[in-house]
C-alpha atoms as a PDB file:
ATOM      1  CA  UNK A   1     -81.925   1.670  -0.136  1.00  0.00           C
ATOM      2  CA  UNK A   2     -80.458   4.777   0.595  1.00  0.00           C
ATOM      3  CA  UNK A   3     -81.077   7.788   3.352  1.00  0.00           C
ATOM      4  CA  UNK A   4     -82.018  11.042   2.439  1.00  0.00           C
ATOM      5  CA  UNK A   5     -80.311  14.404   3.921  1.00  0.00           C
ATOM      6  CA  UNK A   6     -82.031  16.904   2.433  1.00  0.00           C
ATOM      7  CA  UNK A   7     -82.076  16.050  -0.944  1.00  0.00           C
ATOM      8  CA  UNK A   8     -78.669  14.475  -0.992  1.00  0.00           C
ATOM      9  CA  UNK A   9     -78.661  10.965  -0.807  1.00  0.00           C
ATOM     10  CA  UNK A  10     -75.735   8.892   1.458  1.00  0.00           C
ATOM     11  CA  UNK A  11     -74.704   5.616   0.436  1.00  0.00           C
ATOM     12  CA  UNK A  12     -74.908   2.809   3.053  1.00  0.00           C
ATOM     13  CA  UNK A  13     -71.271   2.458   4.787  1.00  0.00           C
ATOM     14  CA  UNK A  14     -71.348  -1.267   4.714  1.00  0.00           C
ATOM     15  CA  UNK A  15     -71.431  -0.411   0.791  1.00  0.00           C
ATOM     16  CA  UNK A  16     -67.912   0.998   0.415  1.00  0.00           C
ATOM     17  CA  UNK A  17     -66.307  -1.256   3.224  1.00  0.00           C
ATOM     18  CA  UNK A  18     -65.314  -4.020   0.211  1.00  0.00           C
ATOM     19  CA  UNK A  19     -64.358  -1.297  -2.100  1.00  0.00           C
ATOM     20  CA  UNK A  20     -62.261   0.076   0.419  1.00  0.00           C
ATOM     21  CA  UNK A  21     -60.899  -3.453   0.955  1.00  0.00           C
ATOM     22  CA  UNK A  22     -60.095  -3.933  -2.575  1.00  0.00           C
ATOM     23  CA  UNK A  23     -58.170  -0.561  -3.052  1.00  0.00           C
ATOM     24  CA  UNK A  24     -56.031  -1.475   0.008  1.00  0.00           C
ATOM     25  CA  UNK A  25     -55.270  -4.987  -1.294  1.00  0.00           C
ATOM     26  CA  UNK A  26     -54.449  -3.770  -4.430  1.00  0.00           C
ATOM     27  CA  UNK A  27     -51.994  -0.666  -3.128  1.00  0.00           C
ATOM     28  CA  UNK A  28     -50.151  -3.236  -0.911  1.00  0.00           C
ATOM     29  CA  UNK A  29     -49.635  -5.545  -3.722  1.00  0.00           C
ATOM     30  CA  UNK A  30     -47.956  -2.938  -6.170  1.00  0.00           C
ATOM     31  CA  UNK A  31     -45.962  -1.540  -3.055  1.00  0.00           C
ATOM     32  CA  UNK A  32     -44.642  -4.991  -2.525  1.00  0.00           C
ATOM     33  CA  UNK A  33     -44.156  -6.081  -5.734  1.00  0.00           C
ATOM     34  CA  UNK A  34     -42.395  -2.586  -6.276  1.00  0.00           C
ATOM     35  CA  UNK A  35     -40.336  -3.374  -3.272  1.00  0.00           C
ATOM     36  CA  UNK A  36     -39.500  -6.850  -4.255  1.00  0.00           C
ATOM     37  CA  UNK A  37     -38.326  -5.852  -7.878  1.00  0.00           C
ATOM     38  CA  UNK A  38     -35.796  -2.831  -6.019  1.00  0.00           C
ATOM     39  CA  UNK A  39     -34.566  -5.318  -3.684  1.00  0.00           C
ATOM     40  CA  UNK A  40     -33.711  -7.831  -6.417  1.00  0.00           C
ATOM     41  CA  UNK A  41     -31.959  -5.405  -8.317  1.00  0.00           C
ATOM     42  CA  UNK A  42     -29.894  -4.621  -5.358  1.00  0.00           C
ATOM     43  CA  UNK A  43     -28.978  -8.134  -5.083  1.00  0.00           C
ATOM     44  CA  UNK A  44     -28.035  -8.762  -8.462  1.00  0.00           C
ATOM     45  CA  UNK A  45     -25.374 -10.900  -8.431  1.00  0.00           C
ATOM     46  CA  UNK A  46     -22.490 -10.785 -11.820  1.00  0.00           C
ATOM     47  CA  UNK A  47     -19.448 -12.424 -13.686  1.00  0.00           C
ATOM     48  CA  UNK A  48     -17.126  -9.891 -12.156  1.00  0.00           C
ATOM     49  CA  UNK A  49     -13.603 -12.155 -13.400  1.00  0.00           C
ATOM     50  CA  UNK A  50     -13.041  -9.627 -15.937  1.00  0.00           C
ATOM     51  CA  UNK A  51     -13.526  -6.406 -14.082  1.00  0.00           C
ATOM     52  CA  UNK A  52     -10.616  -8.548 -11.589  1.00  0.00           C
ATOM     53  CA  UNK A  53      -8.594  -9.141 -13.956  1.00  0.00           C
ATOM     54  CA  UNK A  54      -8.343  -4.997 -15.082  1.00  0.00           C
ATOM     55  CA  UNK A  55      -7.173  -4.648 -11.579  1.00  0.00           C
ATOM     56  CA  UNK A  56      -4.356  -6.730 -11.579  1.00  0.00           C
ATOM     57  CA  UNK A  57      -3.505  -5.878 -14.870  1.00  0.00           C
ATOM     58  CA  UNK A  58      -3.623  -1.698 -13.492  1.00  0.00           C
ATOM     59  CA  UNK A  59      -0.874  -2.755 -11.114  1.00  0.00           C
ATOM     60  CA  UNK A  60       1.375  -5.343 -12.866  1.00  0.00           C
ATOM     61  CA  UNK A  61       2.094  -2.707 -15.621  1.00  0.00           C
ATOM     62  CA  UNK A  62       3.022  -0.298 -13.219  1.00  0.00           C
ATOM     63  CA  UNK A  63       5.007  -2.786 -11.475  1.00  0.00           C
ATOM     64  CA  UNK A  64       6.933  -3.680 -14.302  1.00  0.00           C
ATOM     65  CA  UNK A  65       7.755  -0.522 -15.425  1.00  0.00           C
ATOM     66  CA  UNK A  66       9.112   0.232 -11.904  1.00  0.00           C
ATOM     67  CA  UNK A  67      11.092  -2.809 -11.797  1.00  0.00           C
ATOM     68  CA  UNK A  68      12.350  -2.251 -15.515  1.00  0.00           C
ATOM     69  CA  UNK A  69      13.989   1.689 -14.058  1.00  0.00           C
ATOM     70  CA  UNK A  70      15.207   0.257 -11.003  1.00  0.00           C
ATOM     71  CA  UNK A  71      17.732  -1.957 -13.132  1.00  0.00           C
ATOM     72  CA  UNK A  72      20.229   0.686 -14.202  1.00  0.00           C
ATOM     73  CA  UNK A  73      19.523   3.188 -11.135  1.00  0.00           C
ATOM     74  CA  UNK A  74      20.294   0.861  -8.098  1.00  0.00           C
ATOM     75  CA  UNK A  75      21.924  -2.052  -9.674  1.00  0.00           C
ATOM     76  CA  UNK A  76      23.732  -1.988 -12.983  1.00  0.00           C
ATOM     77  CA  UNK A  77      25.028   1.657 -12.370  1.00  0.00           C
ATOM     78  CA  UNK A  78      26.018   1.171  -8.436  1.00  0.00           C
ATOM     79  CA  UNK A  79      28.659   3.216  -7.489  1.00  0.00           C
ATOM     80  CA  UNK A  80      31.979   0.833  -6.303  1.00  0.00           C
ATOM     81  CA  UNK A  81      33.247   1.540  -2.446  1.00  0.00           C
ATOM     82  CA  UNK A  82      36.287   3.586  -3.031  1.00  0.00           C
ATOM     83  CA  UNK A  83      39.318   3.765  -0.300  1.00  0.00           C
ATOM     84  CA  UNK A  84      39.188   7.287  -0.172  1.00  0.00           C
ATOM     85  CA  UNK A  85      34.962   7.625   0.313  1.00  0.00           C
ATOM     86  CA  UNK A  86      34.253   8.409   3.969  1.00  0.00           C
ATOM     87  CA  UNK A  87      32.530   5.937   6.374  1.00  0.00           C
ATOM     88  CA  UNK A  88      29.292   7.299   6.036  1.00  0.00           C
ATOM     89  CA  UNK A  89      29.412   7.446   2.188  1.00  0.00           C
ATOM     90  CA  UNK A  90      30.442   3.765   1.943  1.00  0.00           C
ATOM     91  CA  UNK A  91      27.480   2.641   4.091  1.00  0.00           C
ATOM     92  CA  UNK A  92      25.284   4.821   1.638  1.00  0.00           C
ATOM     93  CA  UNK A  93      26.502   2.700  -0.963  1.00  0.00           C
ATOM     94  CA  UNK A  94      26.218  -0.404   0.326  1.00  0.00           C
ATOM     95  CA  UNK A  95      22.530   0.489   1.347  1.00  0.00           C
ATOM     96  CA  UNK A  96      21.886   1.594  -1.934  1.00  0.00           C
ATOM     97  CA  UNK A  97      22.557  -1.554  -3.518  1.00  0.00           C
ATOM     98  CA  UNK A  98      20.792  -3.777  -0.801  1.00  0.00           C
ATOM     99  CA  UNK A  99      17.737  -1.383  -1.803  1.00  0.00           C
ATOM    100  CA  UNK A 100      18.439  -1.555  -5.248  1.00  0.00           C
ATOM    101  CA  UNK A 101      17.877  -5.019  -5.124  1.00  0.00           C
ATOM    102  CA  UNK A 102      15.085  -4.921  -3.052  1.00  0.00           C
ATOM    103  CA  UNK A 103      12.775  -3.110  -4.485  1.00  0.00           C
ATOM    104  CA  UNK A 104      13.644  -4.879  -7.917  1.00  0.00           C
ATOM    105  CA  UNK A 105      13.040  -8.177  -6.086  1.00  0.00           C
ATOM    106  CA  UNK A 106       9.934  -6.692  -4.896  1.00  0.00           C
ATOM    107  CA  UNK A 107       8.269  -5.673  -8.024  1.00  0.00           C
ATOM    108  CA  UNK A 108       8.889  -9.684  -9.564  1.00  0.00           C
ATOM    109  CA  UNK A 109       6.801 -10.301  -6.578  1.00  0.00           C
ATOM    110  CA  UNK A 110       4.173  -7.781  -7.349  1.00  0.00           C
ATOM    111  CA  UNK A 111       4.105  -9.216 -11.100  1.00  0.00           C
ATOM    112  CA  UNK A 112       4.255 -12.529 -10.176  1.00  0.00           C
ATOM    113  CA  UNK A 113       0.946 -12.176  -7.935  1.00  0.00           C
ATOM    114  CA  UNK A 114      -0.939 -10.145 -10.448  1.00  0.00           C
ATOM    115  CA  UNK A 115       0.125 -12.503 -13.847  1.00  0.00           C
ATOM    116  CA  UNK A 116      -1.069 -15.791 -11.884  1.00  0.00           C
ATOM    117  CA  UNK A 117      -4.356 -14.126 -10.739  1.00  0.00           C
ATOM    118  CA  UNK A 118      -4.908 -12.687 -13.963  1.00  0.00           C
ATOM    119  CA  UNK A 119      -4.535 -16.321 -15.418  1.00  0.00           C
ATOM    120  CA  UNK A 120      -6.398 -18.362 -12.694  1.00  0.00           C
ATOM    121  CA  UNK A 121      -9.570 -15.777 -13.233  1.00  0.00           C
ATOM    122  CA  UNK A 122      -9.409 -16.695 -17.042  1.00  0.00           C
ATOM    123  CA  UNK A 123      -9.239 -20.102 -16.152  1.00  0.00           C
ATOM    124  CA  UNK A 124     -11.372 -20.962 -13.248  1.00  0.00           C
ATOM    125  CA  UNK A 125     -15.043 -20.423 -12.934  1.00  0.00           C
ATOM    126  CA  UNK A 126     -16.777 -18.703 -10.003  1.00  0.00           C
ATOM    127  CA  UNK A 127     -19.925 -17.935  -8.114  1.00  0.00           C
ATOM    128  CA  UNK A 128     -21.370 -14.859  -9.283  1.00  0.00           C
ATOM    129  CA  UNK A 129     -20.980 -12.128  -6.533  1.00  0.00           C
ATOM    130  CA  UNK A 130     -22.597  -8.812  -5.728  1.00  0.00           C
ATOM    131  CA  UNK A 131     -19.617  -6.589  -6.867  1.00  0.00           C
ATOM    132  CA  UNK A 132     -15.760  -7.119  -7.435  1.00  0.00           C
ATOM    133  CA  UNK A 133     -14.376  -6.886  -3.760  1.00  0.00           C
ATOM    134  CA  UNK A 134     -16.251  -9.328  -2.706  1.00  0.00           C
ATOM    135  CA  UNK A 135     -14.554 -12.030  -5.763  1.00  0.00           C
ATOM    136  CA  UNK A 136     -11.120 -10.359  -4.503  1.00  0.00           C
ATOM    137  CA  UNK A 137     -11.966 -10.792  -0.756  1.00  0.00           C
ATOM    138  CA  UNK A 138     -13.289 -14.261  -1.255  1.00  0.00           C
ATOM    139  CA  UNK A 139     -10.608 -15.549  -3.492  1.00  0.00           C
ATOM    140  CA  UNK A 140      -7.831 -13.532  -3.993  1.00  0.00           C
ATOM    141  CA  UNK A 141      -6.957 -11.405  -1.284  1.00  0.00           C
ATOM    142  CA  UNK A 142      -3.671 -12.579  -0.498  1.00  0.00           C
ATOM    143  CA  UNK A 143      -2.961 -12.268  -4.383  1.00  0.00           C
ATOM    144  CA  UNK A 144      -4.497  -8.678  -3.932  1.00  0.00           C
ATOM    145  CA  UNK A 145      -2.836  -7.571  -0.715  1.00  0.00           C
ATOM    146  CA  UNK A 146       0.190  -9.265  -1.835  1.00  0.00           C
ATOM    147  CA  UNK A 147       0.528  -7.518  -5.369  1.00  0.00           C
ATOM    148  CA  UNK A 148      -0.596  -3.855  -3.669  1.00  0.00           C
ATOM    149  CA  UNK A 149       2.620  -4.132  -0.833  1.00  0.00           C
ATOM    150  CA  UNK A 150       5.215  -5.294  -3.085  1.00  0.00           C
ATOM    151  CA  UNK A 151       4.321  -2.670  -5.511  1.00  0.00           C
ATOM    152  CA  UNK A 152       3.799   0.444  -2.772  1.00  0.00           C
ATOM    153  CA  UNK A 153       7.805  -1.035  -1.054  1.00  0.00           C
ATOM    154  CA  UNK A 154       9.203  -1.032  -4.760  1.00  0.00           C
ATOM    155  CA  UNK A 155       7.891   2.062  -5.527  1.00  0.00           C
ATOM    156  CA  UNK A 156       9.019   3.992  -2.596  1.00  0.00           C
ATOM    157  CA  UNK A 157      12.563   1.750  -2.351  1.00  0.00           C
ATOM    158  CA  UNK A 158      12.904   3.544  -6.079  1.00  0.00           C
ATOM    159  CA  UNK A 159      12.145   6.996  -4.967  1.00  0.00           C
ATOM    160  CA  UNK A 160      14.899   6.258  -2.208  1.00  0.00           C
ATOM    161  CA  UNK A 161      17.404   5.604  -4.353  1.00  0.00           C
ATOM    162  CA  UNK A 162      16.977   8.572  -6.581  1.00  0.00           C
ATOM    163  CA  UNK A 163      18.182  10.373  -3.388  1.00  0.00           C
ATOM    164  CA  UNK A 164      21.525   8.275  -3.351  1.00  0.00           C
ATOM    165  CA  UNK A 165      21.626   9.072  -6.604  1.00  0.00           C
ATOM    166  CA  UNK A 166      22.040  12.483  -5.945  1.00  0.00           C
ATOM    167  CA  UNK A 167      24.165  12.215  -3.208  1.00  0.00           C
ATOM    168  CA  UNK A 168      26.565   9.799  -5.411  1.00  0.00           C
ATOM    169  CA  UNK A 169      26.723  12.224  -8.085  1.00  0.00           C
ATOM    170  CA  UNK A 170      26.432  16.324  -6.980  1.00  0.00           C
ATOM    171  CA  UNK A 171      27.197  16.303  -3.291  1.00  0.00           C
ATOM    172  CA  UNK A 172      25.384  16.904   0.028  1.00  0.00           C
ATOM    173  CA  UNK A 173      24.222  19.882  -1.487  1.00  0.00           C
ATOM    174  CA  UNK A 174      21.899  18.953  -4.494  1.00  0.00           C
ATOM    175  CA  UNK A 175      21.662  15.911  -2.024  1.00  0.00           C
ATOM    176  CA  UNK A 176      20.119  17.196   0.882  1.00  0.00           C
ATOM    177  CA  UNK A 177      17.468  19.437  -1.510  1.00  0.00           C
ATOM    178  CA  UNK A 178      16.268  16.418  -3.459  1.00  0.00           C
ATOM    179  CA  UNK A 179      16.344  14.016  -0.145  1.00  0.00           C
ATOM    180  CA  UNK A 180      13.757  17.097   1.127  1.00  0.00           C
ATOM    181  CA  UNK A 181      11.900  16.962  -2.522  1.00  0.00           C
ATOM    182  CA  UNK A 182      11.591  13.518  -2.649  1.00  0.00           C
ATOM    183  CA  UNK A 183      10.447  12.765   1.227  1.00  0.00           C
ATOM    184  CA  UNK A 184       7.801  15.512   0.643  1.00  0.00           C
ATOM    185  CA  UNK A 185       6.665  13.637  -2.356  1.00  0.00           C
ATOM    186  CA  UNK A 186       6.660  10.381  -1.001  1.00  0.00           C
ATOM    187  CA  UNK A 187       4.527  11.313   2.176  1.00  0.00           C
ATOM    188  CA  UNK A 188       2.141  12.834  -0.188  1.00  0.00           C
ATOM    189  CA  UNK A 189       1.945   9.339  -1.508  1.00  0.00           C
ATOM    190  CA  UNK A 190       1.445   7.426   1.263  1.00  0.00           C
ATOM    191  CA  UNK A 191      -1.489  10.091   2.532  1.00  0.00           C
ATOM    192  CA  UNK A 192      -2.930   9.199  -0.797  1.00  0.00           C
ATOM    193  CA  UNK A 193      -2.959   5.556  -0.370  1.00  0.00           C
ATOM    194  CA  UNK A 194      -3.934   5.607   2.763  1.00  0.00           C
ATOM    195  CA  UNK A 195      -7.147   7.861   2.077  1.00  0.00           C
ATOM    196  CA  UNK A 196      -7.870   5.400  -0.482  1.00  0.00           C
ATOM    197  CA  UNK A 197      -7.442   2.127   1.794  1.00  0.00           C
ATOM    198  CA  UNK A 198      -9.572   4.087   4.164  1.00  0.00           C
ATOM    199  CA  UNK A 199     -12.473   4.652   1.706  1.00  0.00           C
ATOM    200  CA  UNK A 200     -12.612   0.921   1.261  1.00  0.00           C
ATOM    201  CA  UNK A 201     -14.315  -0.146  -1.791  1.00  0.00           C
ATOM    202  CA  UNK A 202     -17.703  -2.255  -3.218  1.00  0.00           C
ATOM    203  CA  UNK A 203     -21.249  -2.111  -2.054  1.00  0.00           C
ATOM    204  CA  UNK A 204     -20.469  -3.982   1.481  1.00  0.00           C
ATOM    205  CA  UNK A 205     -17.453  -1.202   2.305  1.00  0.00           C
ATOM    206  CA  UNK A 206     -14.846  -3.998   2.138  1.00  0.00           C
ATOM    207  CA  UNK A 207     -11.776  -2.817   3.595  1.00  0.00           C
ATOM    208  CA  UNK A 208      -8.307  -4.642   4.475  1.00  0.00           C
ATOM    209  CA  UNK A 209      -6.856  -1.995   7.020  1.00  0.00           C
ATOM    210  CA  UNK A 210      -7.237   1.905   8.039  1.00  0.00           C
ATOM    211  CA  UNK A 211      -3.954   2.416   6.280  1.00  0.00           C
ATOM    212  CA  UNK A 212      -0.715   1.574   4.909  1.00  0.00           C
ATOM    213  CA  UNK A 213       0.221   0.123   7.940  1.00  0.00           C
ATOM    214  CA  UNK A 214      -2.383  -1.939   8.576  1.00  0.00           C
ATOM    215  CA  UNK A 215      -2.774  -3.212   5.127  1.00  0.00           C
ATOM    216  CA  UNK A 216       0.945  -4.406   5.660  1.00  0.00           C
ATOM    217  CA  UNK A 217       0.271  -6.061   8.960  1.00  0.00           C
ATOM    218  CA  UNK A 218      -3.077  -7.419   7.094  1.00  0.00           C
ATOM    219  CA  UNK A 219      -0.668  -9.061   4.445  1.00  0.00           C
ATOM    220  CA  UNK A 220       2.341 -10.520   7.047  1.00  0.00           C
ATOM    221  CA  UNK A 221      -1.091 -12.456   8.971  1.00  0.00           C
ATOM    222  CA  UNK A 222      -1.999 -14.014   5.491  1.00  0.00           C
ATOM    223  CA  UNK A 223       1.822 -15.094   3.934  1.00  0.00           C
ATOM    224  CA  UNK A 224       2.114 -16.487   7.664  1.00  0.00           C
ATOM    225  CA  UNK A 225      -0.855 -18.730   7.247  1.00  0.00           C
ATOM    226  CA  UNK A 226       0.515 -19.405   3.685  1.00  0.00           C
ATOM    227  CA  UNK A 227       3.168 -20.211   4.829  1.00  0.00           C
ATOM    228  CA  UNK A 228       2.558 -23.200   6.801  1.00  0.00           C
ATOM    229  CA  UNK A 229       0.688 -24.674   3.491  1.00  0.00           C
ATOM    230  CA  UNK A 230       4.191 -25.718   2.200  1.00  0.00           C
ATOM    231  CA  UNK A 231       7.528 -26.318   1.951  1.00  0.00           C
ATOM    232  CA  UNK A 232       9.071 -23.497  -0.598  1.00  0.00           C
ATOM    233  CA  UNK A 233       6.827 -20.837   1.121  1.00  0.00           C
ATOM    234  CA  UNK A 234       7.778 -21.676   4.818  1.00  0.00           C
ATOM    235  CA  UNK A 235      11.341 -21.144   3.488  1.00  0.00           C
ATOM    236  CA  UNK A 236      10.509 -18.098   1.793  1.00  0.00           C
ATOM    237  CA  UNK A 237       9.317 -16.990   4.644  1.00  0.00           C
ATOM    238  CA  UNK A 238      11.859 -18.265   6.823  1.00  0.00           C
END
């Protein structure tokens, strides 16, 4: 039955309670299903080996290159200690061929790092994760820390001795311009890297420092505790 206003009729409230029932059932059930599918894709968890693998491979090729220039700059084509070269020119020297060295030395490191990761993620399997930091962070961050490091102190160890360079060959006075050039350029570098290392990286904001610095004092804590795992790389370290 129905009431009459008028002559508009009103149908019974306890008539549209179950209707109103059903439409609110049916509105939560989309919104979670909706919300369910959203968070799922969020989750999604990959094979993110290969996308590792470009990353080490962006920094051994650098590396290498690096290490290939460094060769005839600090080492092959090291000026000799002359007799008549004053004190402070002969320690130049010197240091210039410790550095030389170095920085080649530290590059083999860099490569080394990157080639085994790049071969143990080709030849291992592993979990799928939620983006590639978290693979790196999980299982190769000494590898990954290690590799960046080397590369950064081989890199700037070469842009060092293109100002001995100088200094070898023109004089203080194409010396002292280029050791002004170069220093500007290099502390442009490092405020690059360390905006990037700030920034941080992957859906979780993984980060291994604030900076340079940190990153480096990041990497001495983990070849410490690699170091006790063994024999050769206690004496490495040692």
């Amino acid at each position: 039955p129905c009431f009459n206003i008028g002559n508009t009729p009103i149908v019974p409230t306890m008539r549209l309670i179950p209707l109103l029932f059903g439409v609110i059932l049916s509105s939560v059930h989309t919104w979670g299903a909706s919300a369910a599918a959203a968070s799922t894709a969020a989750v999604a968890l990959k094979d993110y080996t290969g996308v590792a693998s470009g990353l080490f491979n962006n920094m051994r090729t650098p590396a290498a290159l690096v290490g290939g220039a460094v060769v005839p700059m600090g080492i092959t084509s090291a000026p000799k200690i002359e007799e008549t070269d004053s004190p402070k020119m002969k320690v130049m020297k010197r240091v210039s061929f410790i550095l030389g060295v170095g920085s080649l030395m530290s590059q083999i490191v860099a490569i080394t790092y990157s080639t085994v990761a790049i071969n143990k993620l080709a030849e291992l399997k592993y979990e799928p994760t939620e983006d590639v930091n978290e693979l790196i962070a999980s299982h190769y961050k000494l590898e990954w820390l290690g590799t960046n490091i080397h590369f950064l102190f081989g890199l700037f160890g070469f842009g060092i001795l293109a100002i001995f360079k100088s200094y070898f060959k023109y004089g203080s006075r194409v010396g002292n311009v280029n050791a002004c050039w170069s220093s500007a350029a290099m502390l442009f570098c490092i405020s690059i890297v360390n905006q990037g290392i700030a920034q941080g990286g992957g859906e979780q904001g993984t980060k291994y420092g604030s900076n340079l610095l940190g990153l480096a004092v990041n990497y001495v804590g983990l070849i410490l505790k690699y170091a006790r795992g063994g024999v050769m790389p206690a004496i490495s370290v040692g």
